[in-house]
C-alpha atoms as a PDB file:
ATOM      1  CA  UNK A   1     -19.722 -21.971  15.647  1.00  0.00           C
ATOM      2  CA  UNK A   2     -23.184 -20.010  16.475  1.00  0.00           C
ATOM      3  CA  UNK A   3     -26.508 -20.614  14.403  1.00  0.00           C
ATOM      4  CA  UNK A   4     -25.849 -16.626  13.831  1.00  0.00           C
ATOM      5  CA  UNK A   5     -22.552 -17.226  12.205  1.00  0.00           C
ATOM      6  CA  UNK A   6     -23.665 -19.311   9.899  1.00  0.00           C
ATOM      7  CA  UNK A   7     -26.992 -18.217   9.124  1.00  0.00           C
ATOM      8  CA  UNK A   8     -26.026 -14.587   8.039  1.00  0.00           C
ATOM      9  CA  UNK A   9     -24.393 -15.331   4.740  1.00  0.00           C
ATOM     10  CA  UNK A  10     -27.611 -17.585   4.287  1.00  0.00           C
ATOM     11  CA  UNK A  11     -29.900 -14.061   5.335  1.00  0.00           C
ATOM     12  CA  UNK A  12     -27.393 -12.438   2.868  1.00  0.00           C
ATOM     13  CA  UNK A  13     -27.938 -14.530   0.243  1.00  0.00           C
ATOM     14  CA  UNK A  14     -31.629 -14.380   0.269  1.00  0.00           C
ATOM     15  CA  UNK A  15     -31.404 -10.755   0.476  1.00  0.00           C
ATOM     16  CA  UNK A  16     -29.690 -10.820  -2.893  1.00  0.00           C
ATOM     17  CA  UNK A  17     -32.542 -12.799  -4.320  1.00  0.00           C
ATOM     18  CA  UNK A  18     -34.805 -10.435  -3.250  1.00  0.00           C
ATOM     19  CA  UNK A  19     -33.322  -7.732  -4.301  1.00  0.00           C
ATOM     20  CA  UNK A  20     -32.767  -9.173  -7.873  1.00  0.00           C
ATOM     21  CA  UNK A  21     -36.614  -9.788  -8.099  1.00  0.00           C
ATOM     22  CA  UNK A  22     -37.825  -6.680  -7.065  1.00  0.00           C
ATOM     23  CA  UNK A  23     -34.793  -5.075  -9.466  1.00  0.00           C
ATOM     24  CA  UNK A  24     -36.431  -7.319 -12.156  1.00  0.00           C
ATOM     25  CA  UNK A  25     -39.929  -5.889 -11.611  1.00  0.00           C
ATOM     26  CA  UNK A  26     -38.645  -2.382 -11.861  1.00  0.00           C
ATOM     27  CA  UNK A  27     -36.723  -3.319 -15.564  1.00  0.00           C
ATOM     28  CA  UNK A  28     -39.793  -5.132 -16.677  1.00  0.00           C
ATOM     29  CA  UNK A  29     -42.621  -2.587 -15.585  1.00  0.00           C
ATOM     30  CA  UNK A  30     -40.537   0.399 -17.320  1.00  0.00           C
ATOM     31  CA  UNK A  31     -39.140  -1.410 -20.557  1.00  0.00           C
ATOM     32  CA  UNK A  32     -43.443  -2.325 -20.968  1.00  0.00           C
ATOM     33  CA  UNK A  33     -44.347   1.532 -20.358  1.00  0.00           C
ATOM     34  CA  UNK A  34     -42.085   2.908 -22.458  1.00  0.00           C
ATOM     35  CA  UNK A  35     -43.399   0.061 -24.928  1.00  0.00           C
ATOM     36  CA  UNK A  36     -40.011  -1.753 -26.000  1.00  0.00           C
ATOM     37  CA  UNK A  37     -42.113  -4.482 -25.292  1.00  0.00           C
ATOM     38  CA  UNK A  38     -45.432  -5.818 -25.878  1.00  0.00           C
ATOM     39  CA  UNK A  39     -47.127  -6.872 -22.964  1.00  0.00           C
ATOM     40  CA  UNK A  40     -48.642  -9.763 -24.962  1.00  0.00           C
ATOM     41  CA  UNK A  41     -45.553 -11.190 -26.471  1.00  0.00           C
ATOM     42  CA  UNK A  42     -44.194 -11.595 -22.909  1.00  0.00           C
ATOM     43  CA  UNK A  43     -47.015 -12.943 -21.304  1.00  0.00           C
ATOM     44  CA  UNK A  44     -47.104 -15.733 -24.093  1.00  0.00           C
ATOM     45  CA  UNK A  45     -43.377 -16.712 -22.803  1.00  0.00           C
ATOM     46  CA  UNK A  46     -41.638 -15.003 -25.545  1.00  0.00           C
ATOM     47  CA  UNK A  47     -38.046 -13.642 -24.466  1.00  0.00           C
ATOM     48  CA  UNK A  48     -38.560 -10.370 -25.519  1.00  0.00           C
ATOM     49  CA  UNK A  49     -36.782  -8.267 -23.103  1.00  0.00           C
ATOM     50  CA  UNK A  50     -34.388  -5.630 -24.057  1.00  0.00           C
ATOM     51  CA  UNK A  51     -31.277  -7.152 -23.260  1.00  0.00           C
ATOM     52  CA  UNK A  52     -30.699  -5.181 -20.057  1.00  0.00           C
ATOM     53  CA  UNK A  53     -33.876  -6.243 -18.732  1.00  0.00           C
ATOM     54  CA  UNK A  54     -32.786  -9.927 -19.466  1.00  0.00           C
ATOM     55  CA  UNK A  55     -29.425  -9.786 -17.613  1.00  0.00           C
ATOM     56  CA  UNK A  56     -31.605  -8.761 -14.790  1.00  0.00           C
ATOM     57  CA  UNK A  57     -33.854 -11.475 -15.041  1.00  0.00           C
ATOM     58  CA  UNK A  58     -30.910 -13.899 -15.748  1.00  0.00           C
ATOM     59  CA  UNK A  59     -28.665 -12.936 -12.680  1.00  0.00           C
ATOM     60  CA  UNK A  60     -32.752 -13.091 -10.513  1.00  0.00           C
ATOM     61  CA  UNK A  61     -33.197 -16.784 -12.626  1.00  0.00           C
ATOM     62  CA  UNK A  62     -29.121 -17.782 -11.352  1.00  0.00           C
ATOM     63  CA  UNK A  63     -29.950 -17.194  -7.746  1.00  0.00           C
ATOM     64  CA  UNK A  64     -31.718 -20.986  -7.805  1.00  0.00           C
ATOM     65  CA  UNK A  65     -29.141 -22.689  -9.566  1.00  0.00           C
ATOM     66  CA  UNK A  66     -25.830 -23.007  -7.478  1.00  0.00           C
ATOM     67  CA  UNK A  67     -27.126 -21.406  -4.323  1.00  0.00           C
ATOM     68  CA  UNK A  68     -29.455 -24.295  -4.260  1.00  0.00           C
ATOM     69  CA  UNK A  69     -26.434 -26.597  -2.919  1.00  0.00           C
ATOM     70  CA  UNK A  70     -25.261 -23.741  -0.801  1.00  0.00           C
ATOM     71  CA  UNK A  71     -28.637 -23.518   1.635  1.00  0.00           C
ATOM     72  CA  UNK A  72     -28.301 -27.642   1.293  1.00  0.00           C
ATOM     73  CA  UNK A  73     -24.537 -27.998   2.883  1.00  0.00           C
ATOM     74  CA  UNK A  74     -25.344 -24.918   5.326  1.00  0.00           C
ATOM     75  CA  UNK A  75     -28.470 -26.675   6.177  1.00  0.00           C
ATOM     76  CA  UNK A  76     -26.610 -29.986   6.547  1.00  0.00           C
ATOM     77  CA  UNK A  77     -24.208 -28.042   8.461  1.00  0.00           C
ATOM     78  CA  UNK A  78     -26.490 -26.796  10.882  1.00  0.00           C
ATOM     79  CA  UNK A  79     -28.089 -30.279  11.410  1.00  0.00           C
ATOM     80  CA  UNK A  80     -25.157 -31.469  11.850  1.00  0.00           C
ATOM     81  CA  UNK A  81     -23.632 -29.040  14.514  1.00  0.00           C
ATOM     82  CA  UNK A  82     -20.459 -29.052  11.215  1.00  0.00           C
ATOM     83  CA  UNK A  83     -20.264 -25.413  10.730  1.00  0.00           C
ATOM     84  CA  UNK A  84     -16.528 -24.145  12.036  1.00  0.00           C
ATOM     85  CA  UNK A  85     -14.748 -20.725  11.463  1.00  0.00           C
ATOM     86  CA  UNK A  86     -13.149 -22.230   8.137  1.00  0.00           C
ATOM     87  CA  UNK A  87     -17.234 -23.149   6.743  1.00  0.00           C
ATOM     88  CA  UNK A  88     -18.512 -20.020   7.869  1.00  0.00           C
ATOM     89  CA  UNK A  89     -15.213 -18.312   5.989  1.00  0.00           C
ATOM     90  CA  UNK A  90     -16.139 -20.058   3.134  1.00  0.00           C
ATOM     91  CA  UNK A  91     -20.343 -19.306   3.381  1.00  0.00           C
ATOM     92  CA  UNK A  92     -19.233 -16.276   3.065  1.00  0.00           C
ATOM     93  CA  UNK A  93     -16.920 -15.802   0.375  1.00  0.00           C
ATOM     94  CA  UNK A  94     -19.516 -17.937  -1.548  1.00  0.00           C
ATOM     95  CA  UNK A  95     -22.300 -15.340  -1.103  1.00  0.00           C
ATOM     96  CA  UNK A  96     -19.589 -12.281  -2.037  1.00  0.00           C
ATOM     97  CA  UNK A  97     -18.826 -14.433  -5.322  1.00  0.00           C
ATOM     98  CA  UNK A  98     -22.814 -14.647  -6.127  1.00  0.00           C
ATOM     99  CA  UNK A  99     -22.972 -10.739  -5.224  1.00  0.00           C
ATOM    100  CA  UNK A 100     -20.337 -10.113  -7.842  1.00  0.00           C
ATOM    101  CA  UNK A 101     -21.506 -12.579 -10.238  1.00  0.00           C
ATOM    102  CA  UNK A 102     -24.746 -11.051 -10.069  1.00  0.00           C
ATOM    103  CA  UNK A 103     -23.528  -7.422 -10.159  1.00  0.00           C
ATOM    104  CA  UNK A 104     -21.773  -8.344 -13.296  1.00  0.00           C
ATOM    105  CA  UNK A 105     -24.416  -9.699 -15.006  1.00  0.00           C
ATOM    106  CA  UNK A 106     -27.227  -6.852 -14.498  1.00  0.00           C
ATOM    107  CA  UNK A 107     -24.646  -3.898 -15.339  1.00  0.00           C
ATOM    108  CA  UNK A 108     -21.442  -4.730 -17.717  1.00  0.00           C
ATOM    109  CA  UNK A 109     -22.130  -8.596 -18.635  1.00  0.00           C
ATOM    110  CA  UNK A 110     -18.825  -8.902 -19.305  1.00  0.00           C
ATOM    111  CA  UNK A 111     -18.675 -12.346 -20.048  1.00  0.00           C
ATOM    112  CA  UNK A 112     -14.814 -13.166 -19.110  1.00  0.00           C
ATOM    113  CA  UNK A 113     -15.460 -11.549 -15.537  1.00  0.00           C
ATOM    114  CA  UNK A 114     -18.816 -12.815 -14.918  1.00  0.00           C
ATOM    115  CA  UNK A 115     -17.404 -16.335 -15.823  1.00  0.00           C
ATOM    116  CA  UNK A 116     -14.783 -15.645 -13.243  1.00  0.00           C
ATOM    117  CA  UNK A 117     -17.089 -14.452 -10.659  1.00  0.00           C
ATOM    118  CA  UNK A 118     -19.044 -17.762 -11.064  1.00  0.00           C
ATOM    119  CA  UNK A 119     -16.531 -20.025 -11.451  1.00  0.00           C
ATOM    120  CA  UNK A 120     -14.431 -18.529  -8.021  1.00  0.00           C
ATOM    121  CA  UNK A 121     -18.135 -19.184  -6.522  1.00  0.00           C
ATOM    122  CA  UNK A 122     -18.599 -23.121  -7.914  1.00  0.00           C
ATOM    123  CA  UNK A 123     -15.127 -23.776  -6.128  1.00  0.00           C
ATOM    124  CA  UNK A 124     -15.549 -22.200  -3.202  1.00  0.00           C
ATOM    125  CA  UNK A 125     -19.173 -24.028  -2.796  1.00  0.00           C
ATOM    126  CA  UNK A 126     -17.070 -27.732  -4.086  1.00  0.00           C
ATOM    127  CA  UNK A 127     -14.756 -26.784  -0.724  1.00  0.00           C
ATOM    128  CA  UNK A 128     -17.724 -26.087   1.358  1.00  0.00           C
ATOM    129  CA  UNK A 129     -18.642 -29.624   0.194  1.00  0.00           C
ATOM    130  CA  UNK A 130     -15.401 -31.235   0.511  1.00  0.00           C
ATOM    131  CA  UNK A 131     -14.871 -29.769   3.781  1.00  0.00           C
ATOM    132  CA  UNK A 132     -18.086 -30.889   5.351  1.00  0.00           C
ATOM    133  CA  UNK A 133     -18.310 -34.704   3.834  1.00  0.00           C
ATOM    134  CA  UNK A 134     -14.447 -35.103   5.345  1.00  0.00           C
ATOM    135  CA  UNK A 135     -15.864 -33.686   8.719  1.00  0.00           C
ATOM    136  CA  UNK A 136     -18.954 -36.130   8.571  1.00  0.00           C
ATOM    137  CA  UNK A 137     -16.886 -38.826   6.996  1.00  0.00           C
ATOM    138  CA  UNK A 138     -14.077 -38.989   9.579  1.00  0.00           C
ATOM    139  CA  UNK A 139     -16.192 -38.121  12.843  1.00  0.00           C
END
């Protein structure tokens, strides 16, 4: 498998990260203007947010918890010249599972579904695992 292949659910990924921050700025900056929040409570560490503001900055916080071993068995991967049409498969339902997890969170935080979306994602990423220490483990 190409270096592209499996590299653009990785570009993907960090895309969502990104685009989680900078939606967390945007929250943040207008929940302060319109003063649900005091600038000085927040800046202490107080978790003062609205609560929409906080499910933003929740599903931005989530993007370095599990993805954390996803970049670590793609990176193995790619060391490791490991990364066939099933891996890459599975990179990317990983990534679509974060995207929903993450779209859950910020809008509806519907806890059943965003559990879901998460846990679909944790197994998927266990198979990535699986699939690569067989792959090392029998070469």
């Amino acid at each position: 498998m190409s270096f592209k292949a499996l590299l653009a659910p990785v570009f993907v990924q960090v895309l969502l990260t990104f685009c989680l921050l900078f939606w967390t700025g945007r929250v943040r900056f207008a929940a302060a203007r319109v003063g649900a929040v005091r600038v000085q409570d927040v800046s202490l560490g107080e978790r003062t947010w609205p609560a929409p503001v906080q499910q933003v900055s929740n599903a931005f916080a989530n993007q370095f918890e599990l993805p954390v071993l996803f970049y670590a068995v793609v990176g193995l991967a790619l060391a490791t010249r490991q990364g066939d049409t099933l891996f890459v498969g599975l990179a990317w339902l990983f990534v679509l599972t974060r995207i929903v997890h993450a779209g859950i969170y910020a809008t509806s935080n519907v806890v059943i579904r965003r559990f879901q979306a998460f846990l679909a994602g944790a197994l998927v990423l266990l198979a990535m695992w699986f699939v690569f220490a067989v792959k090392i483990l029998l070469a």
